[in-house]
PDB file of N, CA and C in Angstrom:
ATOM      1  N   UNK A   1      39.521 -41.814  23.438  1.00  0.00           N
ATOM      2  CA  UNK A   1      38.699 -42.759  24.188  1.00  0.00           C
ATOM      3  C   UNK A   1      37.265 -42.674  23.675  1.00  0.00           C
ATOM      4  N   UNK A   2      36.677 -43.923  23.368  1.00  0.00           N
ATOM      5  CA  UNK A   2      35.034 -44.041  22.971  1.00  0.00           C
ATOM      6  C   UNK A   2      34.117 -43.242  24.003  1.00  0.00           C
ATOM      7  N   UNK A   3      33.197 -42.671  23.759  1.00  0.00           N
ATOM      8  CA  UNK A   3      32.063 -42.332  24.629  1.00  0.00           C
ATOM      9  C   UNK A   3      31.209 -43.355  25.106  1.00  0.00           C
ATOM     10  N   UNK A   4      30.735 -43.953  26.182  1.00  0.00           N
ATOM     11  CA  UNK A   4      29.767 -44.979  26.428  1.00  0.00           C
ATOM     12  C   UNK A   4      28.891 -44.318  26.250  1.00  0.00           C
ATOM     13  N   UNK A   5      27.574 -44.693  26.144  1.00  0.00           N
ATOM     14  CA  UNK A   5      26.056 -44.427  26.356  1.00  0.00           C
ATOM     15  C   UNK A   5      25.825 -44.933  27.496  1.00  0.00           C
ATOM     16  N   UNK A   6      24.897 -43.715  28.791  1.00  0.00           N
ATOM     17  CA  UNK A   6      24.714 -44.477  29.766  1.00  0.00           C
ATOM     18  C   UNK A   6      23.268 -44.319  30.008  1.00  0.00           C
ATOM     19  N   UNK A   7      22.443 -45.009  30.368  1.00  0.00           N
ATOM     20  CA  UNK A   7      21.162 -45.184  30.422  1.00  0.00           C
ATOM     21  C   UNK A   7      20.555 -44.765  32.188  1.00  0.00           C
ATOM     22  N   UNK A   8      21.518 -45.183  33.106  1.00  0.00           N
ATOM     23  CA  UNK A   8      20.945 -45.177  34.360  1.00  0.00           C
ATOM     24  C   UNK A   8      20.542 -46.490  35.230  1.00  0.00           C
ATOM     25  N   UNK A   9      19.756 -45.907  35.746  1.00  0.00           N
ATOM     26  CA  UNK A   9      19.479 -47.203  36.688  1.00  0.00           C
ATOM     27  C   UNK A   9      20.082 -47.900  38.621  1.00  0.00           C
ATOM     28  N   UNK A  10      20.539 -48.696  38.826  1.00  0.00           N
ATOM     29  CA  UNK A  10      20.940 -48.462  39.575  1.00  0.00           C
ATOM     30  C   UNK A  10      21.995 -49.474  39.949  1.00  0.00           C
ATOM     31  N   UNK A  11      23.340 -48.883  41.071  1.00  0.00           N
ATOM     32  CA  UNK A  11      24.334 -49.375  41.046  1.00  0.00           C
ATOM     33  C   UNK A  11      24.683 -50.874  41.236  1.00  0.00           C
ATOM     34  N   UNK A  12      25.487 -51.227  40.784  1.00  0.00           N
ATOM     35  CA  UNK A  12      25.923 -53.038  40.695  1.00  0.00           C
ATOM     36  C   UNK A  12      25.984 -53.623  41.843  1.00  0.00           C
ATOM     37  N   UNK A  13      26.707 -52.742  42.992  1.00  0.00           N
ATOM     38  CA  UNK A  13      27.456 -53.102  43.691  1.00  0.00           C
ATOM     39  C   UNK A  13      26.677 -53.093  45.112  1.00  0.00           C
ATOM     40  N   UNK A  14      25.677 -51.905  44.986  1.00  0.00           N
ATOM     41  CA  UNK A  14      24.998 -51.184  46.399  1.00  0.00           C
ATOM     42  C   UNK A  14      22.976 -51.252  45.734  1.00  0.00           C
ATOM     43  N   UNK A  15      23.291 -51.124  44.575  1.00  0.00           N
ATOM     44  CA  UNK A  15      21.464 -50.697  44.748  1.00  0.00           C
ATOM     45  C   UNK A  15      21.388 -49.148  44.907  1.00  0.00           C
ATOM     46  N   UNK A  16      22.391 -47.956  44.920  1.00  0.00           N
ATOM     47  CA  UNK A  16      21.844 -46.838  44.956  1.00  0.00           C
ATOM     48  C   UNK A  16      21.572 -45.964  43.451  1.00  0.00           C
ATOM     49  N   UNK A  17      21.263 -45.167  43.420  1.00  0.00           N
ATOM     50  CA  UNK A  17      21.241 -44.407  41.725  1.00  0.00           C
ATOM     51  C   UNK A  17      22.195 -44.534  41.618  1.00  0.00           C
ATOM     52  N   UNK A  18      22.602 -44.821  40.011  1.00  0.00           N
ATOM     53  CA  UNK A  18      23.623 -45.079  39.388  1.00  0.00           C
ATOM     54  C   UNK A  18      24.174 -43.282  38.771  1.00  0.00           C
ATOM     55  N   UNK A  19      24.873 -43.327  38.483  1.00  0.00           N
ATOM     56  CA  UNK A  19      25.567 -41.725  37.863  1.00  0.00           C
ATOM     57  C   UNK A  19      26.741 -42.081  37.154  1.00  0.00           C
ATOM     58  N   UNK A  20      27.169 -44.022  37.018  1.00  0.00           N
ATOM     59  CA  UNK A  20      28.376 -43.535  35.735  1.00  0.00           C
ATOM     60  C   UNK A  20      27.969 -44.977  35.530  1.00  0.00           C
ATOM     61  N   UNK A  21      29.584 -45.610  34.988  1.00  0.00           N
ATOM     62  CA  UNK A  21      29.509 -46.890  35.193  1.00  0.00           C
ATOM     63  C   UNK A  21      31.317 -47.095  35.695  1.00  0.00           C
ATOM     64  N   UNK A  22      31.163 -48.835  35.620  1.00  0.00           N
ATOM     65  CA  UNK A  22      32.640 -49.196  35.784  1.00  0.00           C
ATOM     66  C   UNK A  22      32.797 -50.776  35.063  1.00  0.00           C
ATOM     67  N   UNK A  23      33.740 -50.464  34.839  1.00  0.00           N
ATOM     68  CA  UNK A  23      34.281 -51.978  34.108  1.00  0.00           C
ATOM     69  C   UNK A  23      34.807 -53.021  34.813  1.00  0.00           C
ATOM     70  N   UNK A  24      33.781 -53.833  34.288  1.00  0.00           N
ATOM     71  CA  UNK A  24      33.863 -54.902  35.279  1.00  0.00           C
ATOM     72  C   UNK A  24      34.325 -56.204  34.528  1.00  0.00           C
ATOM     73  N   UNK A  25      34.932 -56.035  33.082  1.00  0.00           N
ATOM     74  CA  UNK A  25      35.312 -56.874  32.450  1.00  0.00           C
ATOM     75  C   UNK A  25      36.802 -57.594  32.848  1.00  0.00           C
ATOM     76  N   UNK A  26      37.563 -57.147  33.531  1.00  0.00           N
ATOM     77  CA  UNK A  26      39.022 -58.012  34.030  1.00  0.00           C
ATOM     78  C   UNK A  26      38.547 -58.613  35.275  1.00  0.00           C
ATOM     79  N   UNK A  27      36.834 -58.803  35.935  1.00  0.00           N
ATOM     80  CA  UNK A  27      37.104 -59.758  36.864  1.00  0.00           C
ATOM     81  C   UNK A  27      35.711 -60.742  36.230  1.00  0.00           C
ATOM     82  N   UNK A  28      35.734 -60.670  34.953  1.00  0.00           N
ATOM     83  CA  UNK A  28      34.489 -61.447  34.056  1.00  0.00           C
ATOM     84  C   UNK A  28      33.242 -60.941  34.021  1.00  0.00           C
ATOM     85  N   UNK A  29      32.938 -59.777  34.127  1.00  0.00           N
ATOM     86  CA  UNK A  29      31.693 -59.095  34.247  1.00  0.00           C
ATOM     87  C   UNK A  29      31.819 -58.136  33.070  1.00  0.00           C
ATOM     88  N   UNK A  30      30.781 -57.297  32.884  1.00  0.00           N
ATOM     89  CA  UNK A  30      30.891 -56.146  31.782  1.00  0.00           C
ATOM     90  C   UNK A  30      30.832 -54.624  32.194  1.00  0.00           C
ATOM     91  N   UNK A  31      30.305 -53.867  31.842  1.00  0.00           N
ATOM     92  CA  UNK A  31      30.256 -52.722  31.873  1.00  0.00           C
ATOM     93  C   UNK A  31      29.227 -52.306  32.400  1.00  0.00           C
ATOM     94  N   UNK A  32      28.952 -51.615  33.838  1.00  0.00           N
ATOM     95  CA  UNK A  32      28.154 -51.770  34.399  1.00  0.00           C
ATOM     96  C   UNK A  32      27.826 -50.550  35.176  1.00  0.00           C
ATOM     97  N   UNK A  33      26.103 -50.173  35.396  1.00  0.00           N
ATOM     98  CA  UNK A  33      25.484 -48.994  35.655  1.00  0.00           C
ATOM     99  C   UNK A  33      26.732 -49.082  37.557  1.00  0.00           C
ATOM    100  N   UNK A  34      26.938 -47.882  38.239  1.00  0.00           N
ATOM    101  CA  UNK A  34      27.522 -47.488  39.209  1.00  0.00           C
ATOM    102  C   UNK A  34      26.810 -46.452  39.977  1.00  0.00           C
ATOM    103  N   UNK A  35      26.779 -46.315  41.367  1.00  0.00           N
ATOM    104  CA  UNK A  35      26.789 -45.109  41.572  1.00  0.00           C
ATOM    105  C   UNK A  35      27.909 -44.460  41.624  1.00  0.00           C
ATOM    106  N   UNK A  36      27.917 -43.380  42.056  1.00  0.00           N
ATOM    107  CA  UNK A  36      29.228 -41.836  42.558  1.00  0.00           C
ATOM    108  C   UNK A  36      30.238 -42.717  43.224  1.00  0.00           C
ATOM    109  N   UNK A  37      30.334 -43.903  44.331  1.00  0.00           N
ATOM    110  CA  UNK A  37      30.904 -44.474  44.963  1.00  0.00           C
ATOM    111  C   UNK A  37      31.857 -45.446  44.488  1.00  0.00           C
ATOM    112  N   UNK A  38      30.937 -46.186  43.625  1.00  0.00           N
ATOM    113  CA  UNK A  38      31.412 -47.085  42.845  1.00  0.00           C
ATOM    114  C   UNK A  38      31.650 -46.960  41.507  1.00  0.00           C
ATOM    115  N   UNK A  39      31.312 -45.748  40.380  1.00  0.00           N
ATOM    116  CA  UNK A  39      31.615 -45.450  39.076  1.00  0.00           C
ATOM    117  C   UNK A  39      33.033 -45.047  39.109  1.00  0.00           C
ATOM    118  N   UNK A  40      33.608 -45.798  37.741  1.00  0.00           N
ATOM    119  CA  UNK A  40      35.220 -44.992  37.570  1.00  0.00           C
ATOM    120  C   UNK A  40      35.042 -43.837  36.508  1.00  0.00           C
ATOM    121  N   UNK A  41      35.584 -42.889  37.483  1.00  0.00           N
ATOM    122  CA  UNK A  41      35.183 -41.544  36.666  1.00  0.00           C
ATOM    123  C   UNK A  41      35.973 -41.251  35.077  1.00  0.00           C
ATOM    124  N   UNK A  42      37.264 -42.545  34.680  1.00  0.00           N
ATOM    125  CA  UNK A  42      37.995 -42.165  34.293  1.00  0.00           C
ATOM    126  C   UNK A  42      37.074 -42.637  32.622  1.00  0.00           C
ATOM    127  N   UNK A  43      35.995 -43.134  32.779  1.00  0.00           N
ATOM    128  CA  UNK A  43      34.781 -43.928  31.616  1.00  0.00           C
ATOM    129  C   UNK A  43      33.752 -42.503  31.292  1.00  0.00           C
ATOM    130  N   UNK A  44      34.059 -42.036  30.000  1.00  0.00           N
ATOM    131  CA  UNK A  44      33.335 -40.932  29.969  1.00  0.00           C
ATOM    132  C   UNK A  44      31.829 -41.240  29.613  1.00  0.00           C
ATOM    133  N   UNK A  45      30.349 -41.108  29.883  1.00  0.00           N
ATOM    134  CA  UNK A  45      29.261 -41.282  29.852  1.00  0.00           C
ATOM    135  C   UNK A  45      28.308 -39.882  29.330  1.00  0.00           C
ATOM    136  N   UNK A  46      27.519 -40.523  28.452  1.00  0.00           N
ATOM    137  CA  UNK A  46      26.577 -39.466  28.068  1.00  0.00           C
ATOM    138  C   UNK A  46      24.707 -39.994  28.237  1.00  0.00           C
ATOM    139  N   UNK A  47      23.748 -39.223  28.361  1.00  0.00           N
ATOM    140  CA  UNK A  47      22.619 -39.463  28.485  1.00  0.00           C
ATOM    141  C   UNK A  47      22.249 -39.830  26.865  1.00  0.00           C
ATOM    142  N   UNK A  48      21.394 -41.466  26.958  1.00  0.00           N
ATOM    143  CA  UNK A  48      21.252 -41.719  25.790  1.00  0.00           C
ATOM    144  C   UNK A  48      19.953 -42.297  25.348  1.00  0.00           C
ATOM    145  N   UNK A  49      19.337 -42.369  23.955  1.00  0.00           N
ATOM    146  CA  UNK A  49      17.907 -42.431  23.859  1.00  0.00           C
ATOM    147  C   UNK A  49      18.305 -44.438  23.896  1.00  0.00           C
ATOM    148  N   UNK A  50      17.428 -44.981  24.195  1.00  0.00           N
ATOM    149  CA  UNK A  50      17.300 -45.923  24.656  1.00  0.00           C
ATOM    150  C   UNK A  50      17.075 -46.754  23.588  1.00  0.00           C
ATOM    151  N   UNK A  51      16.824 -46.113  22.054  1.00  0.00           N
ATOM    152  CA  UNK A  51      16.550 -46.954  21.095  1.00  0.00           C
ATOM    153  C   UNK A  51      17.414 -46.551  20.366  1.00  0.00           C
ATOM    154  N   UNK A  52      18.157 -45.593  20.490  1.00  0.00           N
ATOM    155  CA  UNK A  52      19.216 -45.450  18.915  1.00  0.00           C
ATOM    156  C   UNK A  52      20.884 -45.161  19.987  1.00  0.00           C
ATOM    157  N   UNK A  53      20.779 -45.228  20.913  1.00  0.00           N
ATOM    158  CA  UNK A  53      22.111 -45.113  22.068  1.00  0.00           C
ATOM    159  C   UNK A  53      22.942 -43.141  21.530  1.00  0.00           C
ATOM    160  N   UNK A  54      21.933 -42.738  20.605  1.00  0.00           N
ATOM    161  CA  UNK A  54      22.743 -41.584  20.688  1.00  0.00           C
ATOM    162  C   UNK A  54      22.327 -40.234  21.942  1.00  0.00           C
ATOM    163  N   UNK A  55      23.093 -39.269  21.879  1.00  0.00           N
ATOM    164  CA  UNK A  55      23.081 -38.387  22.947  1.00  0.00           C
ATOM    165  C   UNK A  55      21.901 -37.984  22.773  1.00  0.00           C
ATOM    166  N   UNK A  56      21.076 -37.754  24.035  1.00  0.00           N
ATOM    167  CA  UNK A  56      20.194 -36.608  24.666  1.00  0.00           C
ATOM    168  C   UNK A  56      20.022 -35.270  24.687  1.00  0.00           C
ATOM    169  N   UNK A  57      19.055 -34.441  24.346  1.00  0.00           N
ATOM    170  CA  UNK A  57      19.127 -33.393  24.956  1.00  0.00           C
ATOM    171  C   UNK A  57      18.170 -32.779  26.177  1.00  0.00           C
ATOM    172  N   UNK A  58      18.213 -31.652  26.569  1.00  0.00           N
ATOM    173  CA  UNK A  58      17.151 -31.311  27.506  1.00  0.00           C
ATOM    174  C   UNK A  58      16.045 -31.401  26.782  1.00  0.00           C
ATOM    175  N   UNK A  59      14.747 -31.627  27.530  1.00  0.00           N
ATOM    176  CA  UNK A  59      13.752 -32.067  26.967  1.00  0.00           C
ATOM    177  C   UNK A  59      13.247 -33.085  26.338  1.00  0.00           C
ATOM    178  N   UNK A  60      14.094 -34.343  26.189  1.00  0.00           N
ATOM    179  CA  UNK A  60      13.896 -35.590  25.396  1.00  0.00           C
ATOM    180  C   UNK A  60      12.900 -36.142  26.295  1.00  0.00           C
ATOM    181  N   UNK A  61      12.063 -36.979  25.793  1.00  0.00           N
ATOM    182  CA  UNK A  61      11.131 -37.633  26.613  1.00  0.00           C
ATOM    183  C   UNK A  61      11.660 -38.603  27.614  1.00  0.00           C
ATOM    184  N   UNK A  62      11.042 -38.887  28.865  1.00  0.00           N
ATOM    185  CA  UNK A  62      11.484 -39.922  29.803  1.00  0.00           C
ATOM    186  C   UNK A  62      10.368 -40.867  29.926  1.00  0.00           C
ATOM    187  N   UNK A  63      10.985 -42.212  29.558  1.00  0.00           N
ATOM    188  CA  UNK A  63      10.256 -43.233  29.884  1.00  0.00           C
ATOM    189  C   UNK A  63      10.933 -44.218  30.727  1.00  0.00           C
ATOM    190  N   UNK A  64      10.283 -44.370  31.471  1.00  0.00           N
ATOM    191  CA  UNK A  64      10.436 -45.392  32.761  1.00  0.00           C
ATOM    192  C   UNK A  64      11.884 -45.139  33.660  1.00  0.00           C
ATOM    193  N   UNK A  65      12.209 -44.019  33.235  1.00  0.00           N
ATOM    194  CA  UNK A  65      13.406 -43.196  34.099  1.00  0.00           C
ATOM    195  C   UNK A  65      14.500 -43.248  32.888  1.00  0.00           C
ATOM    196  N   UNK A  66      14.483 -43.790  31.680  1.00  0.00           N
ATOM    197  CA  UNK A  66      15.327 -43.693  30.203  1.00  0.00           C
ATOM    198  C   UNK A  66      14.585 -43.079  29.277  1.00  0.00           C
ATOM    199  N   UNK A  67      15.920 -42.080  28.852  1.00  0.00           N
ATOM    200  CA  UNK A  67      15.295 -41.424  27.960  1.00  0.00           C
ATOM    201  C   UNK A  67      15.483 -41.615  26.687  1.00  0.00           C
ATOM    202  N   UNK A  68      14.366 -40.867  25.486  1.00  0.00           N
ATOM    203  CA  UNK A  68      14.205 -41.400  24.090  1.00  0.00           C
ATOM    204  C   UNK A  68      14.073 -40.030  23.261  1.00  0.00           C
ATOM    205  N   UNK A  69      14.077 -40.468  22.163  1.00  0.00           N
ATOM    206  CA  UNK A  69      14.280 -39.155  20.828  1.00  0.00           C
ATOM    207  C   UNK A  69      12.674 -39.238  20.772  1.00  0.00           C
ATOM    208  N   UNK A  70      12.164 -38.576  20.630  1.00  0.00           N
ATOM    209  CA  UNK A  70      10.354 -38.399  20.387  1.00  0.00           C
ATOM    210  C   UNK A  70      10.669 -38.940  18.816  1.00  0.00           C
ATOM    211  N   UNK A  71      11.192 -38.999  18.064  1.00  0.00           N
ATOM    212  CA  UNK A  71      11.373 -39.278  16.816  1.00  0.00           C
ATOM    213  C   UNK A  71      11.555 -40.635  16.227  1.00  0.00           C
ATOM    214  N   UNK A  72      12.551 -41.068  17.575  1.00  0.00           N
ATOM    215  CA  UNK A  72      12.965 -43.009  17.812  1.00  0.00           C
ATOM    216  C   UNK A  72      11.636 -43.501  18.487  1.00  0.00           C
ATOM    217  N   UNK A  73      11.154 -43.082  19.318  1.00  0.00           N
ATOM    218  CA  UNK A  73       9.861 -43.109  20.053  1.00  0.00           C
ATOM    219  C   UNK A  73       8.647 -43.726  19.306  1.00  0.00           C
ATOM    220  N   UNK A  74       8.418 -42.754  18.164  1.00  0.00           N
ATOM    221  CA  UNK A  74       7.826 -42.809  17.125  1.00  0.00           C
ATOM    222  C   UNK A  74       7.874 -43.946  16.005  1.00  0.00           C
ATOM    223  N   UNK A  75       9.000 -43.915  15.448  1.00  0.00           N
ATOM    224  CA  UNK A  75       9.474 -45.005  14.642  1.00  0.00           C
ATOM    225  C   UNK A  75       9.682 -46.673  15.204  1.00  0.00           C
ATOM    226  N   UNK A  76       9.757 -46.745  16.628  1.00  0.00           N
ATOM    227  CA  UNK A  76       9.631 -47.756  17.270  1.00  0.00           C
ATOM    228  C   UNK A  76       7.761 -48.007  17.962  1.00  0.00           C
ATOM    229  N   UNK A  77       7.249 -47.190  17.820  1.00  0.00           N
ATOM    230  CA  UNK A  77       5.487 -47.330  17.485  1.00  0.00           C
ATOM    231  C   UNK A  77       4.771 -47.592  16.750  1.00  0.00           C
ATOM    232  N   UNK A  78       5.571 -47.436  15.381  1.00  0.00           N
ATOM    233  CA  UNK A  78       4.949 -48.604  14.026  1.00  0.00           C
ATOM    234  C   UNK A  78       4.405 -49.793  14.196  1.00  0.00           C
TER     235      UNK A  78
END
């Protein structure tokens, strides 16, 4: 199974913090931020830099509650 990149934000369905997503593509929708309530746990998700969608680590910078590679950060400041 693919890894999604998940960014955050907040849920589709309610408006609360999001913590996964769920697929919402068999009722014409897409793939979409969830909270705990509403995420299908069975969609595996990772924390991702917001300009290159790859994984996070501790310490990556946070901007506007998404996080970024100080490196993508950079290269998107040119």
């Amino acid at each position: 199974m693919e890894r999604i990149p998940f960014h955050g934000g907040r849920c589709y369905a309610c408006g609360a913090a999001a913590v996964g997503l769920r697929d919402r593509r068999p009722e014409g929708g897409d793939l979409e931020a969830a909270c705990r309530r509403h995420a299908d746990p069975t969609i595996p998700t990772y924390e991702a830099c917001i300009f290159c969608d790859a994984p996070v680590r501790a310490g990556s910078l946070v901007i506007d509650g998404e996080f970024a590679h100080k490196k993508c950060l950079k290269e998107e400041s040119r």
